[in-house]
Protein backbone atom coordinates (compact mmCIF):
# COMPACT_ATOMS: atom_id res chain seq x y z
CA UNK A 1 -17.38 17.95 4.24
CA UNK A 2 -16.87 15.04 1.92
CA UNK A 3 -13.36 15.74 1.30
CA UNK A 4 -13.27 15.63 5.44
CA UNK A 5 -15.08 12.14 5.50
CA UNK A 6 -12.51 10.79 2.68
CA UNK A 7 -9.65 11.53 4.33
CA UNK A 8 -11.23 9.90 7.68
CA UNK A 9 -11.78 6.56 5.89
CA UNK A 10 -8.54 6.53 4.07
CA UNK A 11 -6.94 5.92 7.49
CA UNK A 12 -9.19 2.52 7.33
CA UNK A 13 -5.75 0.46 5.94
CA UNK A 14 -5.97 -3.59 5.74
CA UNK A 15 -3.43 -5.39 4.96
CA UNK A 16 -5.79 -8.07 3.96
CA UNK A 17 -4.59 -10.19 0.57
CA UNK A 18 -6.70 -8.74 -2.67
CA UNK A 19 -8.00 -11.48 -5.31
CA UNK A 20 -6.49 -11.91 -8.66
CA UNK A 21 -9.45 -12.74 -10.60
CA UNK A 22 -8.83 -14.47 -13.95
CA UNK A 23 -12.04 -13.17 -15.70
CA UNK A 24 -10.44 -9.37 -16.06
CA UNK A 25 -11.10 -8.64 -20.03
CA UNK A 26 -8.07 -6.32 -20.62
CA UNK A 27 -9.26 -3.26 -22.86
CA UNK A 28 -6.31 -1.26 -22.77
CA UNK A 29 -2.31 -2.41 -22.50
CA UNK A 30 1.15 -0.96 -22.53
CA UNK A 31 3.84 -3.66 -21.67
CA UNK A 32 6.96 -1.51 -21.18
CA UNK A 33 8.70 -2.63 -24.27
CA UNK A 34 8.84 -0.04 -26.39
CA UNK A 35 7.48 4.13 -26.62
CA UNK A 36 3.62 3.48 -26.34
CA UNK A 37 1.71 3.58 -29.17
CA UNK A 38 -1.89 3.24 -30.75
CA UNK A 39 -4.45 3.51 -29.18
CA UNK A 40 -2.11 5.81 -27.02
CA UNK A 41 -1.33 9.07 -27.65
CA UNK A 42 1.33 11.84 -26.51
CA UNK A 43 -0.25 14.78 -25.12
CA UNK A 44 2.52 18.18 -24.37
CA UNK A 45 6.55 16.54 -25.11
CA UNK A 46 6.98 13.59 -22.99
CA UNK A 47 10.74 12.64 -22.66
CA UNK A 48 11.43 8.97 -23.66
CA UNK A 49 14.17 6.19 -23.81
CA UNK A 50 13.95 2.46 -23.83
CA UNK A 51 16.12 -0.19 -21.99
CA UNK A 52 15.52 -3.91 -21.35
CA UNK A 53 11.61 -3.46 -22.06
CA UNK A 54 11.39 -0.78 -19.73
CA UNK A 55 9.99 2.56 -20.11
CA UNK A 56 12.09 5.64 -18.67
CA UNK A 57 9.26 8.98 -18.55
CA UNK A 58 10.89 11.56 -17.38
CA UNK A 59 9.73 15.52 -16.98
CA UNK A 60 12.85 17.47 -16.47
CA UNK A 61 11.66 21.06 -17.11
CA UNK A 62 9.63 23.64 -15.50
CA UNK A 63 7.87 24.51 -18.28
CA UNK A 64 6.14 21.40 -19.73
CA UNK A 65 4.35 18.29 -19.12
CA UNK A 66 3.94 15.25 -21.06
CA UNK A 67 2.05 11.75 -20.37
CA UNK A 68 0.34 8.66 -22.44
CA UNK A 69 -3.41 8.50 -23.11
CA UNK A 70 -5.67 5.87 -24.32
CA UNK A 71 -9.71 5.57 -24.71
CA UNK A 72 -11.65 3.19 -23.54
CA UNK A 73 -15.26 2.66 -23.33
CA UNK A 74 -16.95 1.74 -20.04
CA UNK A 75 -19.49 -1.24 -19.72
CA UNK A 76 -22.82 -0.90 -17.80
CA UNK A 77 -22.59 -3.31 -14.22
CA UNK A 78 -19.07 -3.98 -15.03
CA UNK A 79 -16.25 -2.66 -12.21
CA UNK A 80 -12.72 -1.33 -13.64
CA UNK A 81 -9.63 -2.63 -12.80
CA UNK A 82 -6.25 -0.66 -13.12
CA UNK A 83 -2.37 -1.89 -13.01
CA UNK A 84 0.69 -0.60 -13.11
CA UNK A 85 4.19 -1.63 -12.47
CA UNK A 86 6.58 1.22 -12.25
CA UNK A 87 9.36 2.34 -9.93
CA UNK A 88 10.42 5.65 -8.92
CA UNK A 89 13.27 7.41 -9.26
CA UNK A 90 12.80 11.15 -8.21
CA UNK A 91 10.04 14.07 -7.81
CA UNK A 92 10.56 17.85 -7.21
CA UNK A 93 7.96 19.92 -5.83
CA UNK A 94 5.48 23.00 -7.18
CA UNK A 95 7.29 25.66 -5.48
CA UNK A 96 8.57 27.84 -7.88
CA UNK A 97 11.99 28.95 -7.22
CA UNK A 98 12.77 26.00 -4.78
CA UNK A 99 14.16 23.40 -6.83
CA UNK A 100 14.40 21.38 -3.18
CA UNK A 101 11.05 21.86 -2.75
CA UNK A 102 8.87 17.79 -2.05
CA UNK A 103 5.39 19.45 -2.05
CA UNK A 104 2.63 19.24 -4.62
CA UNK A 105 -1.38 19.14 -4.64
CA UNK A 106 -2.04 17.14 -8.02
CA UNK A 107 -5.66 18.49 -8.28
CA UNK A 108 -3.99 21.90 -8.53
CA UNK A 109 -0.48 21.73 -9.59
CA UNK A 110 -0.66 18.29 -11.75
CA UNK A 111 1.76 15.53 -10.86
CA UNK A 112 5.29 14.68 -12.70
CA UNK A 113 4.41 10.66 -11.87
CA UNK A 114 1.19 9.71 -12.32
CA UNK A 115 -1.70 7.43 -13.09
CA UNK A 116 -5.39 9.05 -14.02
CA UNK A 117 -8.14 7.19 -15.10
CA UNK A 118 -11.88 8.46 -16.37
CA UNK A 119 -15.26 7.10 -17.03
CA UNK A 120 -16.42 9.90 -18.36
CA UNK A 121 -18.42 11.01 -15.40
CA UNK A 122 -15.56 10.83 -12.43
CA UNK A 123 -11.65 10.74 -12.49
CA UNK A 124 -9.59 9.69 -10.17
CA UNK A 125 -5.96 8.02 -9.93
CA UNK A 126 -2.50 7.89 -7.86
CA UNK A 127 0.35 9.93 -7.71
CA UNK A 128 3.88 9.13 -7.10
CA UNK A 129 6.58 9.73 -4.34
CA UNK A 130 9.29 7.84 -3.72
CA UNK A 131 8.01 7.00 0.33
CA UNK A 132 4.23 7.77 -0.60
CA UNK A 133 1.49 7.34 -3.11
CA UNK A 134 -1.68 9.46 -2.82
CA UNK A 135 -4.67 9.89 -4.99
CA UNK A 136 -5.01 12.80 -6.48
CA UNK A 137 -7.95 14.18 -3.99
CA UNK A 138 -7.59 12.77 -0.64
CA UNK A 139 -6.06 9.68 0.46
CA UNK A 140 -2.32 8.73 0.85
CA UNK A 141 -0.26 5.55 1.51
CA UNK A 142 3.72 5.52 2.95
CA UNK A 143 5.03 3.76 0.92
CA UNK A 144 8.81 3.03 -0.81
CA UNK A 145 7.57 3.34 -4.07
CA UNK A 146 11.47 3.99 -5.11
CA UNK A 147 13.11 1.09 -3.92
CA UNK A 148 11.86 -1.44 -6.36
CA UNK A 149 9.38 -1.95 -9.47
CA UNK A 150 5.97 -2.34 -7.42
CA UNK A 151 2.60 -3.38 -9.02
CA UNK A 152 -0.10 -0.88 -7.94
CA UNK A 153 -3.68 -2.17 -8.70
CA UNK A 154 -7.06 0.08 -8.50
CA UNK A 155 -10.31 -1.58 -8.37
CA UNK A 156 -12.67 1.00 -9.43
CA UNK A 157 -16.89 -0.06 -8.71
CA UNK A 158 -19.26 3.08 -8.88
CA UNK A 159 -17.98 5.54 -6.47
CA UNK A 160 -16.08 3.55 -4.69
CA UNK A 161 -11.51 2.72 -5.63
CA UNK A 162 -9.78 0.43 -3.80
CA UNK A 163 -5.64 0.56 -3.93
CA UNK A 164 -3.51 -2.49 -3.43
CA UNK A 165 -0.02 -2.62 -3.66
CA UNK A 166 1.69 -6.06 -5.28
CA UNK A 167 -1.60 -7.70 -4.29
CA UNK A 168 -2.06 -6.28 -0.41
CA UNK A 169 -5.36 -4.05 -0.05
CA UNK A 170 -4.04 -0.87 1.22
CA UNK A 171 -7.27 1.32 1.10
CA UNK A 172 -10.85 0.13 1.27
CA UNK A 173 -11.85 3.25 -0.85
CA UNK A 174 -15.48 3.94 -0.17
CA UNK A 175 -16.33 6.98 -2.06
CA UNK A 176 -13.13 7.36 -3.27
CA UNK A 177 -13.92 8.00 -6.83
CA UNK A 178 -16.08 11.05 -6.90
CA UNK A 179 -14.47 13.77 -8.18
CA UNK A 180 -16.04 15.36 -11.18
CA UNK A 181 -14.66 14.42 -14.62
CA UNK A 182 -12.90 17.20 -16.79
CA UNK A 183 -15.09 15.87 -19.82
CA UNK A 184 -17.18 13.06 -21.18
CA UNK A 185 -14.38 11.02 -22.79
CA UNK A 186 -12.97 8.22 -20.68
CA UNK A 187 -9.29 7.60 -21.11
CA UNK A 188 -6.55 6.21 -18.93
CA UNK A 189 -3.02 8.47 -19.34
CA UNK A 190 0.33 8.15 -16.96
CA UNK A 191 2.95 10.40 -16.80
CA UNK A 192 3.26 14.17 -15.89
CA UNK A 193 0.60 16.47 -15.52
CA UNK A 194 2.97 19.36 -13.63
CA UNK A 195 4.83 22.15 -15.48
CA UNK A 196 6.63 23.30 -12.15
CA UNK A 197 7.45 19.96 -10.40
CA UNK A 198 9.30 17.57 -11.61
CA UNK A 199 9.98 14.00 -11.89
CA UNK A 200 11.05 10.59 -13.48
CA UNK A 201 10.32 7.12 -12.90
CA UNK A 202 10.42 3.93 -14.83
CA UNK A 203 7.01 2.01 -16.39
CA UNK A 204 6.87 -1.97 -17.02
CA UNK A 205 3.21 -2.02 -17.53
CA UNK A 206 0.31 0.07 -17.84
CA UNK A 207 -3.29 -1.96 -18.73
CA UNK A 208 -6.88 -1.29 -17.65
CA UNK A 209 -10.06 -4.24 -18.13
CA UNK A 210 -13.69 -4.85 -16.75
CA UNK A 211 -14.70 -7.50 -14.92
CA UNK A 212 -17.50 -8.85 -13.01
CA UNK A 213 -17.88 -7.51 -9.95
CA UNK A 214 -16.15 -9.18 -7.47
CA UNK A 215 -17.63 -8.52 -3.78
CA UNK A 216 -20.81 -7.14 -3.25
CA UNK A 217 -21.11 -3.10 -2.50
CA UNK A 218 -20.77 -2.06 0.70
CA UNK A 219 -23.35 0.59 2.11
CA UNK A 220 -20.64 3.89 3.29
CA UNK A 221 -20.50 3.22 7.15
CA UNK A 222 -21.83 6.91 7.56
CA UNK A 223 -24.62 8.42 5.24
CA UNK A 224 -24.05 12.20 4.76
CA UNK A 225 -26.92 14.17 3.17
CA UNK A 226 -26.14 17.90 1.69
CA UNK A 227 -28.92 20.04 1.51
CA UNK A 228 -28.38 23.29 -1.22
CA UNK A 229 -25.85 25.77 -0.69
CA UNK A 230 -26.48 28.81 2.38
CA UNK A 231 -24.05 31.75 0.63
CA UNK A 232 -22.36 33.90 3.43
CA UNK A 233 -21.58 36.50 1.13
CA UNK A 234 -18.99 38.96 1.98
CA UNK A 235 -17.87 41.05 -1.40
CA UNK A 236 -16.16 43.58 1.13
CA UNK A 237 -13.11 41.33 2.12
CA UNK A 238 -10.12 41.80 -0.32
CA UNK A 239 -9.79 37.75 0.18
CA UNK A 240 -12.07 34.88 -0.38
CA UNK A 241 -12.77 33.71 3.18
CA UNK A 242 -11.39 29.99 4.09
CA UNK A 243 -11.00 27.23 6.67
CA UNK A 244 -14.17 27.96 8.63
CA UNK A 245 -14.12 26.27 11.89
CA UNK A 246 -17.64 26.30 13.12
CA UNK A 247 -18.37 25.48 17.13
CA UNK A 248 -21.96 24.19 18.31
CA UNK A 249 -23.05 26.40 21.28
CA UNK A 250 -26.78 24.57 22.01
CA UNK A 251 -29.33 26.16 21.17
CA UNK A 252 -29.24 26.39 17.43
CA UNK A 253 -26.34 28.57 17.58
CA UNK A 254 -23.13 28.14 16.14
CA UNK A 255 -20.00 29.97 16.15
CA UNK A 256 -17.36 30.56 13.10
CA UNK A 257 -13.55 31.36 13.22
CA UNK A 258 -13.02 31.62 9.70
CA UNK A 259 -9.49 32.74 7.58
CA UNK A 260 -9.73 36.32 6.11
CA UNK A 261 -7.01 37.30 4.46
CA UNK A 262 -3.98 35.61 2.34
CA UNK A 263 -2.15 32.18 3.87
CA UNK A 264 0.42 33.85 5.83
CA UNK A 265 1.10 34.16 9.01
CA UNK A 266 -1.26 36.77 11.26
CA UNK A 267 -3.58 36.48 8.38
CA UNK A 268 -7.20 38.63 9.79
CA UNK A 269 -9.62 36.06 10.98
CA UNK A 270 -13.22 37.07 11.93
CA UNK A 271 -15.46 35.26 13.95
CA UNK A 272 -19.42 34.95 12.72
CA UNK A 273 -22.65 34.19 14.67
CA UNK A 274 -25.57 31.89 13.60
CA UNK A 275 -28.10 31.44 15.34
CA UNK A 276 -30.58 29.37 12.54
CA UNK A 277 -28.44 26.63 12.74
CA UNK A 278 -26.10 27.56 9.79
CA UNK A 279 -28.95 29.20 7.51
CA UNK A 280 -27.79 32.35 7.81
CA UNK A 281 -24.89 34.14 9.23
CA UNK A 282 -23.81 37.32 10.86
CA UNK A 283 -20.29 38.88 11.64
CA UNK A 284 -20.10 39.36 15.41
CA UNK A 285 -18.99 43.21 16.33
CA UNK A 286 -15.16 44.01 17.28
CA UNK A 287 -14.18 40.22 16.15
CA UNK A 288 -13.89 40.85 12.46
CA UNK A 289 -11.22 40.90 9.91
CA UNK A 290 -8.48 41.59 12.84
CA UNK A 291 -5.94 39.31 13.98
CA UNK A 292 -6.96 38.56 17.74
CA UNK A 293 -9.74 36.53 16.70
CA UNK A 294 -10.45 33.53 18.89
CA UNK A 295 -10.38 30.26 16.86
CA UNK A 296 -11.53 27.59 19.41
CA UNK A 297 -14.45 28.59 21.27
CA UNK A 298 -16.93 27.06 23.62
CA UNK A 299 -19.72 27.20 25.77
CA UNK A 300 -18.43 26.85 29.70
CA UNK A 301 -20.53 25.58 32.51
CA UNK A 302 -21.56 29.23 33.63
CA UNK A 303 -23.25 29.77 30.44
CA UNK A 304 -20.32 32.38 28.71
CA UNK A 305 -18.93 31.65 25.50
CA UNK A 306 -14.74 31.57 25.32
CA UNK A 307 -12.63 31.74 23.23
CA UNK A 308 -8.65 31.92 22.21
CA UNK A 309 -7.47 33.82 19.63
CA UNK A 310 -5.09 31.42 16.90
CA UNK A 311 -2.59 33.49 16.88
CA UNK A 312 0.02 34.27 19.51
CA UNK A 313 3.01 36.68 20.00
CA UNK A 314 6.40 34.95 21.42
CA UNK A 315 8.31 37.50 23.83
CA UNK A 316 11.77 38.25 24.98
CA UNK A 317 11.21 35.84 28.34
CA UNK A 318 10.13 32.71 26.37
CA UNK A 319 6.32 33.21 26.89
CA UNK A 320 4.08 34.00 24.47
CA UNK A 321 1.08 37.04 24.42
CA UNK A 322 -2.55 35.89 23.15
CA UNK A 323 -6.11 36.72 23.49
CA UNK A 324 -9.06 35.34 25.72
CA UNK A 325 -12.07 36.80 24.88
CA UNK A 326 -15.60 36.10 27.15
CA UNK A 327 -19.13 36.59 25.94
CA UNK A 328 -22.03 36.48 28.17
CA UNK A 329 -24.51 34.13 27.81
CA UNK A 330 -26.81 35.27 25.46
CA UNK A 331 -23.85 36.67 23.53
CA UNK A 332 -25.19 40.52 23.50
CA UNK A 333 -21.65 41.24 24.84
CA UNK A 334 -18.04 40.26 25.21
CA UNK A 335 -14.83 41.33 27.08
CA UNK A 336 -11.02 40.61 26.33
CA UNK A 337 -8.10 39.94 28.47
CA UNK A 338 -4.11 39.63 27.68
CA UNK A 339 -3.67 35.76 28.20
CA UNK A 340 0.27 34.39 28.66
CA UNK A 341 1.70 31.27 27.30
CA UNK A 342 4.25 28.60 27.95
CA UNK A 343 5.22 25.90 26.42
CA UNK A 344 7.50 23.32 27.48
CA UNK A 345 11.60 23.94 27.39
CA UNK A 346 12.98 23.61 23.81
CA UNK A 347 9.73 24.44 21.86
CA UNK A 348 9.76 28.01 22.36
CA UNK A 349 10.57 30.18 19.10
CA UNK A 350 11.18 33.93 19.43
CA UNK A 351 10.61 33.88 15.28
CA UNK A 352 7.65 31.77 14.67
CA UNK A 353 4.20 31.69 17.39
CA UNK A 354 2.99 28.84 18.63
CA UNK A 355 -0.94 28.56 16.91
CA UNK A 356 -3.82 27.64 18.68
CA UNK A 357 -6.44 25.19 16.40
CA UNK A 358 -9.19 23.87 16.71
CA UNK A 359 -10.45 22.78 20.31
CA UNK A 360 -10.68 23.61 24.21
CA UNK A 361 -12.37 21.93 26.82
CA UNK A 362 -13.81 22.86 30.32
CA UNK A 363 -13.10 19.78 32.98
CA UNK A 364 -14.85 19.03 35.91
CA UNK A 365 -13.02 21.02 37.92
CA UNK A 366 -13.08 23.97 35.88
CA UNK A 367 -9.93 24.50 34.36
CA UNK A 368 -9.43 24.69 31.21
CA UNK A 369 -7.35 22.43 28.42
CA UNK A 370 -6.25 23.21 24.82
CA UNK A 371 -4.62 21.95 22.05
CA UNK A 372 -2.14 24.26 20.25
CA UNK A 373 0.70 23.48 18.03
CA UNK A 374 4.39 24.54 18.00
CA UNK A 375 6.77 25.27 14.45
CA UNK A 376 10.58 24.66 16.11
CA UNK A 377 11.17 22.19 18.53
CA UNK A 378 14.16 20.41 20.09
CA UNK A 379 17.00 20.17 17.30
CA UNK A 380 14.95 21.21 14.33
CA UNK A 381 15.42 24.92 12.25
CA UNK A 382 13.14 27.73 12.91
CA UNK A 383 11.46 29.16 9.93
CA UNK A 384 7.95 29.18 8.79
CA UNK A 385 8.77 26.12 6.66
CA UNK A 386 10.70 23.69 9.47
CA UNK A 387 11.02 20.20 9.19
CA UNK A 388 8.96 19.14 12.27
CA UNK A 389 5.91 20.50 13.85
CA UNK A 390 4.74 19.60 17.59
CA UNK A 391 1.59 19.32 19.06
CA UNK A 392 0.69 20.08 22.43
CA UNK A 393 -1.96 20.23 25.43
CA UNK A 394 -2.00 23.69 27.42
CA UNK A 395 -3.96 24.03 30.45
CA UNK A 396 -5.43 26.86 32.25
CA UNK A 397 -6.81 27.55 36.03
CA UNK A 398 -7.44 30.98 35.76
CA UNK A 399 -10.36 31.44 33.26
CA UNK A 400 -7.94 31.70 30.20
CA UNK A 401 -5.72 34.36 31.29
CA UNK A 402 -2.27 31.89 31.88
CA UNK A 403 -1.52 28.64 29.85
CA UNK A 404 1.03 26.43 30.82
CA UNK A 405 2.31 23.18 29.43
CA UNK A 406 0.29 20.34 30.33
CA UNK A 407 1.70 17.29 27.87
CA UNK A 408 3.58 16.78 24.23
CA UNK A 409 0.86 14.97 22.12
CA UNK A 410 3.44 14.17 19.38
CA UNK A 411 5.36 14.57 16.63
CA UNK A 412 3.04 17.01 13.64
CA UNK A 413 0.89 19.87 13.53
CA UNK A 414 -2.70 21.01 13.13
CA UNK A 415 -3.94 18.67 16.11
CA UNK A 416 -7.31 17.41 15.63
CA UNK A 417 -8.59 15.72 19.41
CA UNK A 418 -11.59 14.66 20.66
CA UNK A 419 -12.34 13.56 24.19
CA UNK A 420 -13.19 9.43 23.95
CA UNK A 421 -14.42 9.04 27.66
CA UNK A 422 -12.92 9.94 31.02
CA UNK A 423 -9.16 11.16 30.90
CA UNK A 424 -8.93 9.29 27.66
CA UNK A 425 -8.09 11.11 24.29
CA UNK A 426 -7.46 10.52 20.35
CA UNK A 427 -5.30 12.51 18.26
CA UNK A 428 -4.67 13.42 14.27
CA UNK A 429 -1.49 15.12 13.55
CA UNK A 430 -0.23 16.36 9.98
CA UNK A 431 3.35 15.42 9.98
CA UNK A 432 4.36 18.54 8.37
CA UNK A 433 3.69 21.32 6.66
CA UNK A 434 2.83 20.52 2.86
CA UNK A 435 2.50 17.00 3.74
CA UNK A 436 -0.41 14.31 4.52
């Protein structure tokens, strides 16, 4: 949930100047000149040369890593300030065996250009692209980062990083710094942290000080409280179940549509029934570990609970086959018809379905509308990996049983919409697969 509300408030970008304080005490310093040296240390083999007091770090194996740490010790009321000036020149991806391959998750895979800083108790930093920077939790910015040397600043207070680049705020970073520290030393390190992806770029400066603080905190703009964990054990499955998407059906129940098997395509999903409000959970019968199971699910007007399963089945005529499943009211029982889909001309693939995510709605004139998402579209490859994804609003008049295109939200996949009054609606797309 608070990786959910991060990502939210990263979207928050100002381009609003940032201060350059004078009063920054600079603890820690690398000017570019030279290999670093002490109080830095190499960790693993990073590769080195020198030219015109520039550093060149590159990592151009599979089978190493190699970056520059220093310690420093924190100071009680004091906020943390981080620079860097670097430009890059190239990153690989963590796909083993694609040497084209753009995608990595630092907090999994490492990064081969990156900036990590500790206090000791949370650690948290930016990684490199050349069109992006990210953190390496939850927030990104597009950005050329290859283009030309850039200085990228973090203001670190509490929980809380801010990122500017060359002195424009780019992300008012409430909460940002929160994840867990890997131990009790605080250092500051750049380089690579990836054995599989790889990378290079070019470091002028690398320096970290304290300073007074410099605004005063802002409260979060939404206060989440946890309460302790409610286990929804389930040793039988062969995988660790994932992406729950839980539906609130009044009444203190709640539906789940949650992943069941590996992350492939017509992975088992099961749906699960609560009806304490999340305390405890039950798996609902004939909806379990099988690969009809509905994903977006509501309660309609009559009182029934719908549903349509995620996963479709493109045919020979350019529709595609799903599921529509029905429960009555009280949810004792539930029926299941054949539903067909179309999408509009040029999205249709006979090799890859088009998925259903996430949300349906019931209008006032009872048909039905939801969002769905395509993998091919007009110009693009076909393949479970394409270059574009599309996002789209289906509609139904018939209780579920026929879709048919109703508009082209955009450009991405895994549509997130909510209704913001009247005919008026808001959409999050991810602009491809492995991407922000």
């Amino acid at each position: 949930m608070r990786t959910l509300f991060a990502i939210l408030v990263a979207l928050a970008f100002t381009c609003s100047s940032i201060s350059h304080a004078d009063d920054i005490r600079w603890l820690v310093s690398f000017n570019g000149d030279g290999v670093p040296t002490a109080p830095w240390v190499a960790i693993d083999k990073p590769e080195t040369s020198v030219d015109s007091g520039v550093l060149r770090l590159a990592d151009s194996t599979t089978d190493a890593t190699g970056v520059f740490r220093a310690p420093w010790t924190p100071e009680e009321d004091l906020e943390v300030v981080v620079e860097a000036t670097v430009r890059v020149i190239k990153t690989t991806g963590a796909i083993k065996g694609r040497p084209d391959s753009k995608s990595f998750w630092p907090w999994r895979d490492g990064a081969p250009v990156s900036l990590l800083v500790s206090d000791g108790r949370h650690q948290e930093g930016l990684t490199f692209y050349p069109d992006k920077l990210a953190t390496w939790t939850d927030r990104f910015i597009l950005a050329d980062t290859a283009d030309d040397f850039h200085t990228y600043q973090l203001v670190i207070r509490d929980d809380d990083m801010s990122v500017a680049i060359d002195g424009e705020l780019q992300v008012r970073g409430q909460g940002a710094f929160w994840k867990p520290a890997a131990d009790a030393e605080p250092f500051i390190q750049f380089g690579s942290t990836s054995k599989v992806a790889m990378g290079e770029a070019e470091w002028k400066s690398v320096r970290l000080g304290v300073r007074k603080r410099s605004t005063p905190h802002v409260s979060d703009p939404v206060k989440i409280t946890l309460s302790e964990p409610w286990p929804i054990p389930r040793p039988e499955l062969k995988h660790k179940p994932t992406r729950p998407y839980v539906y609130n059906l009044g009444n203190g129940h709640l539906m789940m549509s949650i992943a069941q098997g590996a992350d492939a395509l017509y992975e088992p999903y099961g749906v699960m029934l609560s009806k304490d409000k999340g305390r405890t959970w039950s798996t609902i019968a004939d909806w379990d570990q099988t690969d009809r199971a509905p994903l977006p699910m509501l309660r309609l007007k009559s009182g029934e609970v719908m549903g349509m399963s995620r996963w479709t089945w493109p045919q020979p005529d350019e529709t595609l086959r799903g599921h529509t499943v029905r429960w009555s009211p009280e949810l004792a029982s539930s029926t299941s018809v054949q539903s067909v889909l179309r999408v509009m001309p040029g999205y249709f693939s006979n090799k890859v379905p088009l998925t259903v995510e996430r949300h349906v709605w019931e209008e006032d004139d009872g048909s039905l509308r939801m969002a769905a998402y395509s993998k091919t579209g007009p110009s693009t490859p076909e393949g479970l990996r394409v270059g574009r994804r599309y996002s789209h609003l289906l509609r139904s008049t018939d209780g579920g049983k026929s879709w048919t295109p109703d508009a082209l939200i955009g450009a991405g996949g895994e549509p997130a919409v909510v209704r913001t009054g009247g005919t008026r609606m808001t959409a999050l797309l991810r602009v491809g697969p492995f991407k922000p």
